[in-house]
Protein backbone atom coordinates (compact mmCIF):
# COMPACT_ATOMS: atom_id res chain seq x y z
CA UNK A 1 28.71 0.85 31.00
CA UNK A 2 26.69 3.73 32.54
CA UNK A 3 23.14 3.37 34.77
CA UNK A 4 21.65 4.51 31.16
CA UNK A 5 23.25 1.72 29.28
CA UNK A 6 22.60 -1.15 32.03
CA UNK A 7 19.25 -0.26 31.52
CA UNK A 8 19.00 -1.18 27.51
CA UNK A 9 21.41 -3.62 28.23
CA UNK A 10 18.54 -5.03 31.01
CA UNK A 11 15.76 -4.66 28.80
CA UNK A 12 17.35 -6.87 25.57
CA UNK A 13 19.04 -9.37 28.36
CA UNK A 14 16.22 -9.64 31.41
CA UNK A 15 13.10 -11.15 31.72
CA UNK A 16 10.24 -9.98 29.75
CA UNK A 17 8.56 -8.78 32.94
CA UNK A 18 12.42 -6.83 33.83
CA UNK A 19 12.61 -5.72 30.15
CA UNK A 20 9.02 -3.48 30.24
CA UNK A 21 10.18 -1.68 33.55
CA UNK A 22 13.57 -1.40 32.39
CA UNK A 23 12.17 0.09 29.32
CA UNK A 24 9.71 2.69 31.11
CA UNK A 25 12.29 3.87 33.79
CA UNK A 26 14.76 4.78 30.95
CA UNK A 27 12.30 6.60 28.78
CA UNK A 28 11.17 8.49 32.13
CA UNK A 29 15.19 9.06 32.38
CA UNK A 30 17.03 9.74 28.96
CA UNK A 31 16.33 10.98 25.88
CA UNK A 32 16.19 8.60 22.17
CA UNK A 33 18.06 11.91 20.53
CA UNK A 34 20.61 11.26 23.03
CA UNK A 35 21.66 7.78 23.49
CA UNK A 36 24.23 5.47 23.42
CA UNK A 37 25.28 3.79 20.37
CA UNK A 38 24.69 0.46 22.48
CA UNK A 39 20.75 1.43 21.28
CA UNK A 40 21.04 0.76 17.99
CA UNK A 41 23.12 -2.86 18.10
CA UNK A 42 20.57 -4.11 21.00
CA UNK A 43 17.31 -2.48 19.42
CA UNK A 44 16.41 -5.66 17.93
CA UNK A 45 17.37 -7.41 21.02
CA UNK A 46 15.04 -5.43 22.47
CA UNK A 47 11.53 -5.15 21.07
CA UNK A 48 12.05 -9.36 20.71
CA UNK A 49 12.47 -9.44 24.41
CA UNK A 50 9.58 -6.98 24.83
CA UNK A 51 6.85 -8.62 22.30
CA UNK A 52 7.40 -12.06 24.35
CA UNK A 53 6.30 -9.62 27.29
CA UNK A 54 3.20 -8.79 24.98
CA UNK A 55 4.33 -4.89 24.34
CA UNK A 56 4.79 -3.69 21.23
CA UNK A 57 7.38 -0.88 20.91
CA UNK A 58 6.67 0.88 17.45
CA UNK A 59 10.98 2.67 17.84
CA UNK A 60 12.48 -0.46 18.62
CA UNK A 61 10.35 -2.20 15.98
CA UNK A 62 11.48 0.13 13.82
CA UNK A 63 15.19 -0.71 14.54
CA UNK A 64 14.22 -4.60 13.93
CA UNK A 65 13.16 -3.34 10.67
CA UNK A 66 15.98 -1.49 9.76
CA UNK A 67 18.30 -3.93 10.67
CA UNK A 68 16.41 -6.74 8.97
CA UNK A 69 16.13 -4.59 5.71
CA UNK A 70 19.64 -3.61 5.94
CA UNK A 71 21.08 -6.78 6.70
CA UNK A 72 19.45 -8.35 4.21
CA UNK A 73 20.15 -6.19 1.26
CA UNK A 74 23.84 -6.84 2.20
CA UNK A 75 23.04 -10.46 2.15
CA UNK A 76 21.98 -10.23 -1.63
CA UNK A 77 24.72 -8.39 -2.61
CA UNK A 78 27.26 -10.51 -1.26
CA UNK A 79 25.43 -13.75 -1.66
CA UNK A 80 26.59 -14.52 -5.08
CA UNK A 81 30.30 -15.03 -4.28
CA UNK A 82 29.53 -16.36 -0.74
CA UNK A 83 27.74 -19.01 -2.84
CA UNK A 84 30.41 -19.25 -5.14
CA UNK A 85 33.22 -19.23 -1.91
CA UNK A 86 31.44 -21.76 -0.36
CA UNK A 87 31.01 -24.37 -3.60
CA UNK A 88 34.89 -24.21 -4.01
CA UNK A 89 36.53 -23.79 -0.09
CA UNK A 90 33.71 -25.22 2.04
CA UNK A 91 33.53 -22.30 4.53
CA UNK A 92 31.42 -21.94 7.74
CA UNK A 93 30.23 -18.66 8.64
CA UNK A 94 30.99 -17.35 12.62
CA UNK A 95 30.07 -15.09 14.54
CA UNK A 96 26.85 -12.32 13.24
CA UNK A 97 27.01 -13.69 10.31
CA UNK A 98 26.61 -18.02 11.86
CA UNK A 99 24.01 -17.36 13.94
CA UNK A 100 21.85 -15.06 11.42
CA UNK A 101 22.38 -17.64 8.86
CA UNK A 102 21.51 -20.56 11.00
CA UNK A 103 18.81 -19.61 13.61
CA UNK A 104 18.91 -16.23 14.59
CA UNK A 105 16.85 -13.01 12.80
CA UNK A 106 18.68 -11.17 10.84
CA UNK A 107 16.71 -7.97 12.77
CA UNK A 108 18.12 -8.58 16.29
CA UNK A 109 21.39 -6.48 15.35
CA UNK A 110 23.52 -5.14 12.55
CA UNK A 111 25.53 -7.37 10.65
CA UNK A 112 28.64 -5.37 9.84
CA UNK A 113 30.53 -7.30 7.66
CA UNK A 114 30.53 -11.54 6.62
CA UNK A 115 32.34 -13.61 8.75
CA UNK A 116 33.80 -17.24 7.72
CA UNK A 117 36.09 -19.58 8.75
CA UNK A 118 38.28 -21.13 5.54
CA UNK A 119 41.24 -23.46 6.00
CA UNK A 120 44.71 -22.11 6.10
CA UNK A 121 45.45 -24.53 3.03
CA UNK A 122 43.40 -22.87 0.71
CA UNK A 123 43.92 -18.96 1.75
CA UNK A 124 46.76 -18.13 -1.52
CA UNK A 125 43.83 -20.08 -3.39
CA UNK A 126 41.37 -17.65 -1.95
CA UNK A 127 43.47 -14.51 -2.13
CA UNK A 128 43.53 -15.42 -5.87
CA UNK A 129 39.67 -15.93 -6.27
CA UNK A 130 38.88 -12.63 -4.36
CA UNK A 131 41.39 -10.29 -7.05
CA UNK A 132 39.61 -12.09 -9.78
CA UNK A 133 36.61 -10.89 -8.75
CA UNK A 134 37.86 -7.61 -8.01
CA UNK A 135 37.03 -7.88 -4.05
CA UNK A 136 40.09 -6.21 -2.65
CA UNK A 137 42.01 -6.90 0.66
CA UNK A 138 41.60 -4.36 3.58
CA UNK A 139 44.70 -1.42 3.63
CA UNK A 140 45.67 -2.57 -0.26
CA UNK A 141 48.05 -5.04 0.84
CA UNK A 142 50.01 -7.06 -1.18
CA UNK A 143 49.59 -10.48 -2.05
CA UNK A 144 53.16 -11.39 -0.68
CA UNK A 145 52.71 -9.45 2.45
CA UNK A 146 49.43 -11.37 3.06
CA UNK A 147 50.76 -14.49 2.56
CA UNK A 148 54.42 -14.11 4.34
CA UNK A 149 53.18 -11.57 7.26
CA UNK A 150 48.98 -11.44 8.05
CA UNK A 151 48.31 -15.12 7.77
CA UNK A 152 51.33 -16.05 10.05
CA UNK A 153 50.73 -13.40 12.31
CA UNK A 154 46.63 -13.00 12.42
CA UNK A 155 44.03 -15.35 12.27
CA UNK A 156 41.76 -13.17 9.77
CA UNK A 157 41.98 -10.40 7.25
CA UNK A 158 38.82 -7.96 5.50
CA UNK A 159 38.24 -8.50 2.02
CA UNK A 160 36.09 -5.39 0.34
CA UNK A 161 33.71 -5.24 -2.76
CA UNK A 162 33.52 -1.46 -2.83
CA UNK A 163 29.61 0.19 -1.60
CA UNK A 164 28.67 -3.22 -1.44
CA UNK A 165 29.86 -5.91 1.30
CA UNK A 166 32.67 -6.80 3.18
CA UNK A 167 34.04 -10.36 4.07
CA UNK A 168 35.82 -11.05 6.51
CA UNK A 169 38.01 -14.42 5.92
CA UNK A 170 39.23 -16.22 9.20
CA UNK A 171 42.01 -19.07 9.21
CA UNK A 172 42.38 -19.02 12.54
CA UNK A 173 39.25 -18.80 15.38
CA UNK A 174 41.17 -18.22 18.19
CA UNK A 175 44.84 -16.19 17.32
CA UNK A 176 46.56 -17.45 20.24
CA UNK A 177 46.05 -20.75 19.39
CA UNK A 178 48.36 -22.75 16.47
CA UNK A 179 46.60 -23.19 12.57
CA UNK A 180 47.23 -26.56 14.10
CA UNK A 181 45.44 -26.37 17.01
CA UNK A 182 42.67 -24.40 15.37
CA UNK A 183 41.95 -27.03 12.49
CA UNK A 184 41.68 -29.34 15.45
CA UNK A 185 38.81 -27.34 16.77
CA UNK A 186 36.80 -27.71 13.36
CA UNK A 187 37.10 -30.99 13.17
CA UNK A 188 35.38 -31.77 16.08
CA UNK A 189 33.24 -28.54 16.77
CA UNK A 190 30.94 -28.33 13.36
CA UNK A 191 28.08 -29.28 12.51
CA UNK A 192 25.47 -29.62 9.54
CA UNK A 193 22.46 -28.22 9.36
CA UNK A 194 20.46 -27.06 6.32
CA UNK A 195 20.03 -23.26 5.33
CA UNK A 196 18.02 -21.19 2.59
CA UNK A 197 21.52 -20.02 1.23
CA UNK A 198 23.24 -23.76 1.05
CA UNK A 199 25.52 -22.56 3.51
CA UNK A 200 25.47 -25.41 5.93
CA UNK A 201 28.28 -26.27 7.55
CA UNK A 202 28.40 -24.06 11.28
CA UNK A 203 30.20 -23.99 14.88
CA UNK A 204 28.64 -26.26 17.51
CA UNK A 205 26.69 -23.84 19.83
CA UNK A 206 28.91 -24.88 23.11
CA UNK A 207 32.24 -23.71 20.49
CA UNK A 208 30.24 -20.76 19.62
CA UNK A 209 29.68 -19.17 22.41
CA UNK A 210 33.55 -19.74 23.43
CA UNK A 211 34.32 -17.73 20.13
CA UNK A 212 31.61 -15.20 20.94
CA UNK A 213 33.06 -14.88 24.68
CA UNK A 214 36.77 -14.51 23.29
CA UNK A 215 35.42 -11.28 20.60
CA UNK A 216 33.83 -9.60 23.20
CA UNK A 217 36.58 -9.66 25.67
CA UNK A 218 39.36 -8.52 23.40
CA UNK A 219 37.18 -6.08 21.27
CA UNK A 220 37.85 -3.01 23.03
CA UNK A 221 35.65 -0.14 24.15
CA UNK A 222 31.92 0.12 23.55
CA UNK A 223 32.27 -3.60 22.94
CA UNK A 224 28.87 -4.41 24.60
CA UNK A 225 26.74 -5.29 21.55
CA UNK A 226 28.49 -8.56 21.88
CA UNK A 227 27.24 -9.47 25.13
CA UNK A 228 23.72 -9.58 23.01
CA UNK A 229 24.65 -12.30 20.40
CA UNK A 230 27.02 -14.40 23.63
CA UNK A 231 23.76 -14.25 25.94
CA UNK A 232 20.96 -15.66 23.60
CA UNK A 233 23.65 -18.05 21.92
CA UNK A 234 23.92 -19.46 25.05
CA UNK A 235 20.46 -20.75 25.77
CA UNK A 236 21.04 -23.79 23.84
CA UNK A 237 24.64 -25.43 24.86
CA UNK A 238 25.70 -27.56 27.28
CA UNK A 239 27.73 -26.15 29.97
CA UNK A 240 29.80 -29.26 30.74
CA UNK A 241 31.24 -29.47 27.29
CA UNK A 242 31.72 -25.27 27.32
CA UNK A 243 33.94 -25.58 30.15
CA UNK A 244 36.18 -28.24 28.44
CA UNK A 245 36.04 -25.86 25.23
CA UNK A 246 37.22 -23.19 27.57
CA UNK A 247 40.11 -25.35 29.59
CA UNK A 248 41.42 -26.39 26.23
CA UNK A 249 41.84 -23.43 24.43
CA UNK A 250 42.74 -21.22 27.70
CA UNK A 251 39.93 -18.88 27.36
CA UNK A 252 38.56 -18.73 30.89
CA UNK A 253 39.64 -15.13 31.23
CA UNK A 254 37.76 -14.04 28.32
CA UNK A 255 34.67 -16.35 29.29
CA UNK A 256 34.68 -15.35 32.90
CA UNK A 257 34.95 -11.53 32.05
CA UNK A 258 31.98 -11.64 30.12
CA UNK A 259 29.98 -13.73 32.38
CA UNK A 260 30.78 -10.77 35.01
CA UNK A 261 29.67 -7.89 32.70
CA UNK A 262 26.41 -10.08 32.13
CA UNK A 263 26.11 -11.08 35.93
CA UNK A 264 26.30 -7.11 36.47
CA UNK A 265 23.44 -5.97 34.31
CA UNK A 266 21.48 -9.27 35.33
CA UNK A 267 22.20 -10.21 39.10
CA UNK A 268 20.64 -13.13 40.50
CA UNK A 269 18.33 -13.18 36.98
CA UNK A 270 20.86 -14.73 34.82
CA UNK A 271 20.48 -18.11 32.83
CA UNK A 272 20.84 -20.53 34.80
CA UNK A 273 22.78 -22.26 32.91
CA UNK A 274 25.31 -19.33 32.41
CA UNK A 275 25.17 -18.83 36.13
CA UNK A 276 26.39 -22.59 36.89
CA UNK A 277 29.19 -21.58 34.49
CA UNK A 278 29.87 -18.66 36.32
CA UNK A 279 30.22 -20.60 39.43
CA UNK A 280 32.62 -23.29 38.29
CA UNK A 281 35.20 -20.97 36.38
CA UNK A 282 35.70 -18.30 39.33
CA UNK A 283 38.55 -20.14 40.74
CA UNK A 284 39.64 -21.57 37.61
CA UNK A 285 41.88 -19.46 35.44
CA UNK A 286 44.59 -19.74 32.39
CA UNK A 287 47.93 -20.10 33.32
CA UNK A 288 49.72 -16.50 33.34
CA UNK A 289 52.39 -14.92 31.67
CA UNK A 290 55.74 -15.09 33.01
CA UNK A 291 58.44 -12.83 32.18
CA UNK A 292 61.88 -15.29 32.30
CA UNK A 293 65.27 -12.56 32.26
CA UNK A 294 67.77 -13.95 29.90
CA UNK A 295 70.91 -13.73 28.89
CA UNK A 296 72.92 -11.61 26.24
CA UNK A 297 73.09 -14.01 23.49
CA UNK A 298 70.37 -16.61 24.63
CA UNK A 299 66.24 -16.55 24.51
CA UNK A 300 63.69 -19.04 24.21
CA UNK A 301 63.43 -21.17 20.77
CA UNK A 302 60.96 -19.87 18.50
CA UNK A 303 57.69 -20.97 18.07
CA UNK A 304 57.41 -23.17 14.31
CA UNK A 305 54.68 -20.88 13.35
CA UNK A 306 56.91 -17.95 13.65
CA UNK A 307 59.73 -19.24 11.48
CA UNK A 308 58.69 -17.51 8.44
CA UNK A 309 60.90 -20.05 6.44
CA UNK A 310 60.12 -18.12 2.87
CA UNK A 311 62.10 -15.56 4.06
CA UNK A 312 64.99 -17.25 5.29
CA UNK A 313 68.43 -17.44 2.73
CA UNK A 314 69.04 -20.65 5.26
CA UNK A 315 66.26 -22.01 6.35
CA UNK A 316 67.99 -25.14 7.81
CA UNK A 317 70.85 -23.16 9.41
CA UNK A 318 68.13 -20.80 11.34
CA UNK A 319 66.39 -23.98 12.57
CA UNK A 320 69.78 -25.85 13.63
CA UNK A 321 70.76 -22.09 15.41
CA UNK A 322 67.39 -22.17 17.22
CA UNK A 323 67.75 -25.62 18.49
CA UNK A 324 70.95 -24.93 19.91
CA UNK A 325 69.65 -21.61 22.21
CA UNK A 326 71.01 -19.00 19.86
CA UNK A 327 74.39 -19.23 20.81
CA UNK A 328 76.76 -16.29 20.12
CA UNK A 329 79.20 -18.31 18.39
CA UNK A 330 77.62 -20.56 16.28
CA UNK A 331 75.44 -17.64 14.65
CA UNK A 332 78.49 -15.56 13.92
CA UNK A 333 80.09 -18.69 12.20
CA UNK A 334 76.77 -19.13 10.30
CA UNK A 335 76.96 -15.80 9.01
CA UNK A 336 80.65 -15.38 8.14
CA UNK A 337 80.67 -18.64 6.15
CA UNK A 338 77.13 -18.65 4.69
CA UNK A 339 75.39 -14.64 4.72
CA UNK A 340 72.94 -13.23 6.46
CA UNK A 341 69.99 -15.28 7.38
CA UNK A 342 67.85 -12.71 5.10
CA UNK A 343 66.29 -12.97 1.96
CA UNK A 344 65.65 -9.15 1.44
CA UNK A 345 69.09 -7.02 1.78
CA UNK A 346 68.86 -3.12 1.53
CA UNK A 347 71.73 -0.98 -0.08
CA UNK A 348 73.99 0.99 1.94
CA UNK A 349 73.40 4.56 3.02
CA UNK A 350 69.85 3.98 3.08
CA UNK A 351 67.31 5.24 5.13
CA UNK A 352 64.11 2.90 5.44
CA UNK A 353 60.92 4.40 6.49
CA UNK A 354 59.25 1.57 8.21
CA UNK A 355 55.83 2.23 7.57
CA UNK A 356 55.65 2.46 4.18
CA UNK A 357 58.44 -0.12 2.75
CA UNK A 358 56.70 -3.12 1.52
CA UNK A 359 57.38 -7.23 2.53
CA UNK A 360 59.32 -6.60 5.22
CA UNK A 361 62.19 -9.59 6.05
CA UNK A 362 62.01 -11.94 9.40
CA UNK A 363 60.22 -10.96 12.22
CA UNK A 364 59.10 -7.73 11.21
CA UNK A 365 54.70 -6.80 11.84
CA UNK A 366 52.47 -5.60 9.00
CA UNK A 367 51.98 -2.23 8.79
CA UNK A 368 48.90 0.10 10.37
CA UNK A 369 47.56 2.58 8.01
CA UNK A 370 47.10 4.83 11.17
CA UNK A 371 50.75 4.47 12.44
CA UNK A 372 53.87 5.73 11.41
CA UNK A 373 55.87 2.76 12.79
CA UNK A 374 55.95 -0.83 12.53
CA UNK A 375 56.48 -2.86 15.01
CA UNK A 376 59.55 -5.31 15.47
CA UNK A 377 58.23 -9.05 17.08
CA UNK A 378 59.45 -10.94 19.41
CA UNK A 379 61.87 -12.77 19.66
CA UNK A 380 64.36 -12.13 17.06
CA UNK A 381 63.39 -9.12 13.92
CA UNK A 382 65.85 -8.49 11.61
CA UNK A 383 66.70 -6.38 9.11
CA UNK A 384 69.73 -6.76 6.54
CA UNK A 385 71.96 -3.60 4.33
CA UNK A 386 75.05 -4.23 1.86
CA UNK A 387 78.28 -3.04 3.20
CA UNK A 388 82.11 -2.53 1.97
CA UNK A 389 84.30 -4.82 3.57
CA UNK A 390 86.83 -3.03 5.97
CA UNK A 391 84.35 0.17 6.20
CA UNK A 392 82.62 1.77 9.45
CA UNK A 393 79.12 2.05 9.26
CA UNK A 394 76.80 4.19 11.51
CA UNK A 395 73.94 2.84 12.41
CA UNK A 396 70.49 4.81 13.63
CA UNK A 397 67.49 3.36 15.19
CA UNK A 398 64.54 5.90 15.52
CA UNK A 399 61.28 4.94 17.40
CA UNK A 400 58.00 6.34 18.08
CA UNK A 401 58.42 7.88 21.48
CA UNK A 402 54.47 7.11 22.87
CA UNK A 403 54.35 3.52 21.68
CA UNK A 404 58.19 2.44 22.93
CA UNK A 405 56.61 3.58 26.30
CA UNK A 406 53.68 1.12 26.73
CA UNK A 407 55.19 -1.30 24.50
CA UNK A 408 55.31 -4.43 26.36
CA UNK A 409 58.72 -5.40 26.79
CA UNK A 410 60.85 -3.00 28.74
CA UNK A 411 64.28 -3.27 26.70
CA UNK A 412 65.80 -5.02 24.04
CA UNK A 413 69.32 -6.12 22.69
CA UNK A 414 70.73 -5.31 19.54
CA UNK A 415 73.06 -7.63 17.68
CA UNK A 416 74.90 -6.07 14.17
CA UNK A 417 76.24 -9.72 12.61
CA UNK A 418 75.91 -12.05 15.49
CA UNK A 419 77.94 -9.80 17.71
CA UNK A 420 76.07 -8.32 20.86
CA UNK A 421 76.53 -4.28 20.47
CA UNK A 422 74.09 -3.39 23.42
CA UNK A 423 70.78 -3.54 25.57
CA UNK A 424 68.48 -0.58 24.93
CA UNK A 425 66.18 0.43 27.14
CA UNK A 426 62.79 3.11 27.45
CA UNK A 427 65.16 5.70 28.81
CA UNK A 428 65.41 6.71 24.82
CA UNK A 429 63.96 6.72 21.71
CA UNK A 430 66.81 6.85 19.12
CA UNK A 431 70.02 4.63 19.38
CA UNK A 432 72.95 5.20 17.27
CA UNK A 433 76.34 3.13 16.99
CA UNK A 434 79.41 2.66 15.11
CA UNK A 435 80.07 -0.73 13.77
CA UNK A 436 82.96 -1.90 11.63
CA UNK A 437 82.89 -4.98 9.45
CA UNK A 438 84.81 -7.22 6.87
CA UNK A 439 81.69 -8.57 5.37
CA UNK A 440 79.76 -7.40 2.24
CA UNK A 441 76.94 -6.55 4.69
CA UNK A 442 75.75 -6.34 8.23
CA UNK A 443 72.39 -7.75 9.24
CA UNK A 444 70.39 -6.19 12.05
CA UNK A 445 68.81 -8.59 14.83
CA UNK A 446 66.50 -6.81 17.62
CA UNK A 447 65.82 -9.09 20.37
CA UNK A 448 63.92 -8.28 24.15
CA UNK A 449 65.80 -8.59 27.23
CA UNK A 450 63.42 -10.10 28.91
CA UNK A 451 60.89 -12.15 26.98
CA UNK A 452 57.52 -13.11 27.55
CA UNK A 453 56.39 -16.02 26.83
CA UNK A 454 53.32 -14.85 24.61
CA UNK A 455 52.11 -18.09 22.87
CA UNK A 456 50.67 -18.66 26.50
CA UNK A 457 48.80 -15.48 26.41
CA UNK A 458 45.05 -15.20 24.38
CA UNK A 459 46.00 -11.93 23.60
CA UNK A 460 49.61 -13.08 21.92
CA UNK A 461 49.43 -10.65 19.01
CA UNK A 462 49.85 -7.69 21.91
CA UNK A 463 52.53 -9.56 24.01
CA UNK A 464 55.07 -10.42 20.55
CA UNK A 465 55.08 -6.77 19.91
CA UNK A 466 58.82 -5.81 21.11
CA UNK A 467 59.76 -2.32 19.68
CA UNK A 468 57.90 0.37 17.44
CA UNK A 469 60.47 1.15 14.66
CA UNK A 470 59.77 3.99 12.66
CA UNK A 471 62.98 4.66 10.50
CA UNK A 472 66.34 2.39 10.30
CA UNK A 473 69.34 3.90 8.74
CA UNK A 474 73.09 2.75 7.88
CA UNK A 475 74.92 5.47 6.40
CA UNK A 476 79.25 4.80 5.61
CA UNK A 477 81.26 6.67 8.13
């Protein structure tokens, strides 16, 4: 955030007597034509802060406008089926979208798309309402890669009605935490409260602002329009109860990194109640990732939520392997006497292009639109061909040189069958070997050297990531 943006940031944040000066020294300093795109989200922000100051700013008024006009043609396009959404799943709208529909007006910022929370129960239920009604998932996906990949590996997924609104469905509120964990969370953080649109059911304000806290810190660059919605949000919890929220779903580092970007704009002017915060989460912070080396043919038991059981040929057999440490031995035997652990098996001499193939077997990411990889999780991806008994098979592994580099693990072991072949490491970014076997196939398993343990990181969906695959071939020898 440059001196430029501090100021807009100072005028929608400060006090009203802050907000005028801050407002005069940066027209003295920059131009509208010119300005940061943090403008526009905090306009409305802005001229609220500046009326209760008793100056009327005819641009920023016009922003409110916009924004309320805007915002609330969207509304009436996508009311209908939020309506209609709501009557069948009982959802509760988050973030923009929560505190617009509850108590906020709709002309402090731009509402860019409908958020709601649904439960995880109902989401194939849901998938099926929104193709009837011909609102279609972000990227095209399929219905069985939603179901068997997103919703076990994301907490939310876009939903578009083409030139006219966009929903965004959430089964999770926080990602790093368990469906489990997160249904937990609504049962004891919502409230009711009455609304012009019969959409009543909403966060507590102390869960809220947790939430808010969490999107800002993980949102990126020119993130700061959500330091607007997290500031006034928090003028009506109760800071006791917001630090337990944040202790319990280990979200201090999120929560204390925005309280810093506030504390910079605002100084010794911040709410006081945010400032108390402030001062009892400085020494407090969630317990950090440690990476623990392993072995060849051991790693940590996965997590029940990553099973992905639907695609497992033994689902049984994959648990009883992971309770025992994925020993060596006893996943050979597994394999020789029962097949490959796969559902999905690809035909021999095949080259697979990662990015585009569709419902991808255990372990394996959905696919970015913008990337010609996907990425392999942590800890065990795999990935299963047809062979000949008694043949040699050459096996390639190709990856995308930038992303192997800052991917987070730093090597990874490759298993053809339950037999360890080798550890690869960044030096390369294609791996070839010869493998015989006297099966009718040989299943892949990629698994890091050294895992972290990324269920006890908030920003888990980063830390699984293990290698960027772009094409896999096995070609007869």
């Amino acid at each position: 955030m440059d001196e430029s943006e501090k100021l807009i940031a100072l005028v929608a944040l400060g006090t009203p007597d802050q907000a005028v000066k801050a407002w005069a020294l940066w027209n003295e300093k920059n131009s509208k034509k010119e300005a940061s795109s943090i403008l526009s989200w905090s306009g409305g922000y802005m001229y609220h802060n500046l009326r209760n100051a008793g100056y009327e700013d005819k641009y920023l008024h016009g922003i409110y406008l916009h924004n309320q006009i805007s915002n609330n043609f969207k509304l009436s396009m996508a009311s209908p089926i939020l309506k209609e959404i709501n009557k069948k799943y009982g959802i509760i709208p988050i973030k923009s979208f929560g505190m617009s529909n509850r108590d906020f007006s709709w002309g402090f910022r731009p509402v860019a798309d409908f958020d709601f929370y649904v439960s995880d129960s109902l989401i194939e239920e849901l998938w099926e309402f929104m193709e009837a009604n011909s609102v279609l998932p972000l990227m095209s996906i399929s219905k069985t890669e939603f179901l068997t990949k997103i919703v076990k590996q994301r907490g939310s997924w876009n939903f578009l009605k083409k030139e006219k609104y966009d929903i965004d469905v959430h089964w999770r509120l926080f990602d790093h935490l368990t469906i489990k964990q997160n249904r937990e969370l609504i049962k004891y953080q919502t409230q009711r409260m009455k609304t012009s649109n019969n959409i009543d059911c909403h966060l507590t304000r102390n869960l809220e602002i947790v939430l808010l806290a969490n999107h800002f810190f993980y949102q990126g660059e020119n993130r700061f329009n959500g330091l607007f919605d997290f500031y006034y949000a928090a003028k009506k919890v109760e800071p006791e109860k917001v630090i337990n929220l944040i202790k319990s779903t280990d979200t201090s580092d999120a929560f204390v990194a925005t309280l810093v970007a506030i504390n910079e704009i605002l100084g010794e002017n911040m709410d006081s109640k945010l400032a108390w915060m402030y001062e009892n989460l400085k020494s407090y912070t969630t317990k950090k990732v440690d990476a623990v080396k392993l072995k060849k043919r051991y790693f940590n038991s996965i997590h029940s939520d990553d099973f992905e059981l639907n695609l497992h040929r033994h689902q049984n057999l994959y648990k009883l392997w992971n309770f025992f440490g994925h020993h060596a031995f006893f996943e050979r035997f597994c394999i020789k006497l029962f097949g490959p652990f796969n559902v999905q098996i690809f035909s021999e001499n095949k080259l697979i292009d990662m990015a585009s193939v569709q419902n991808m077997s255990i372990g394996w990411h959905y696919t970015y639109p913008s990337q010609p990889y996907r990425w392999a999780h942590s800890p065990d991806s795999r990935i299963t061909f047809h062979a000949r008994p008694g043949e040699s098979y050459e096996l390639k592994i190709s990856l995308d040189p930038y992303a192997w580099l800052i991917a987070p693990i730093g090597a990874f072991n490759l298993f053809l069958n339950g037999d360890f072949i080798h550890t690869c490491t960044k030096q390369f970014s294609e791996y070839n070997c010869v493998y015989s076997t006297n099966s009718g196939f040989i299943e892949i398993s990629i698994r890091p050297n050294i895992l972290l343990d990324y269920r006890e990181s908030s920003d888990f969906n980063w830390h699984r990531m293990s290698i960027p695959v772009k094409k896999i071939s096995l070609i007869r020898q």
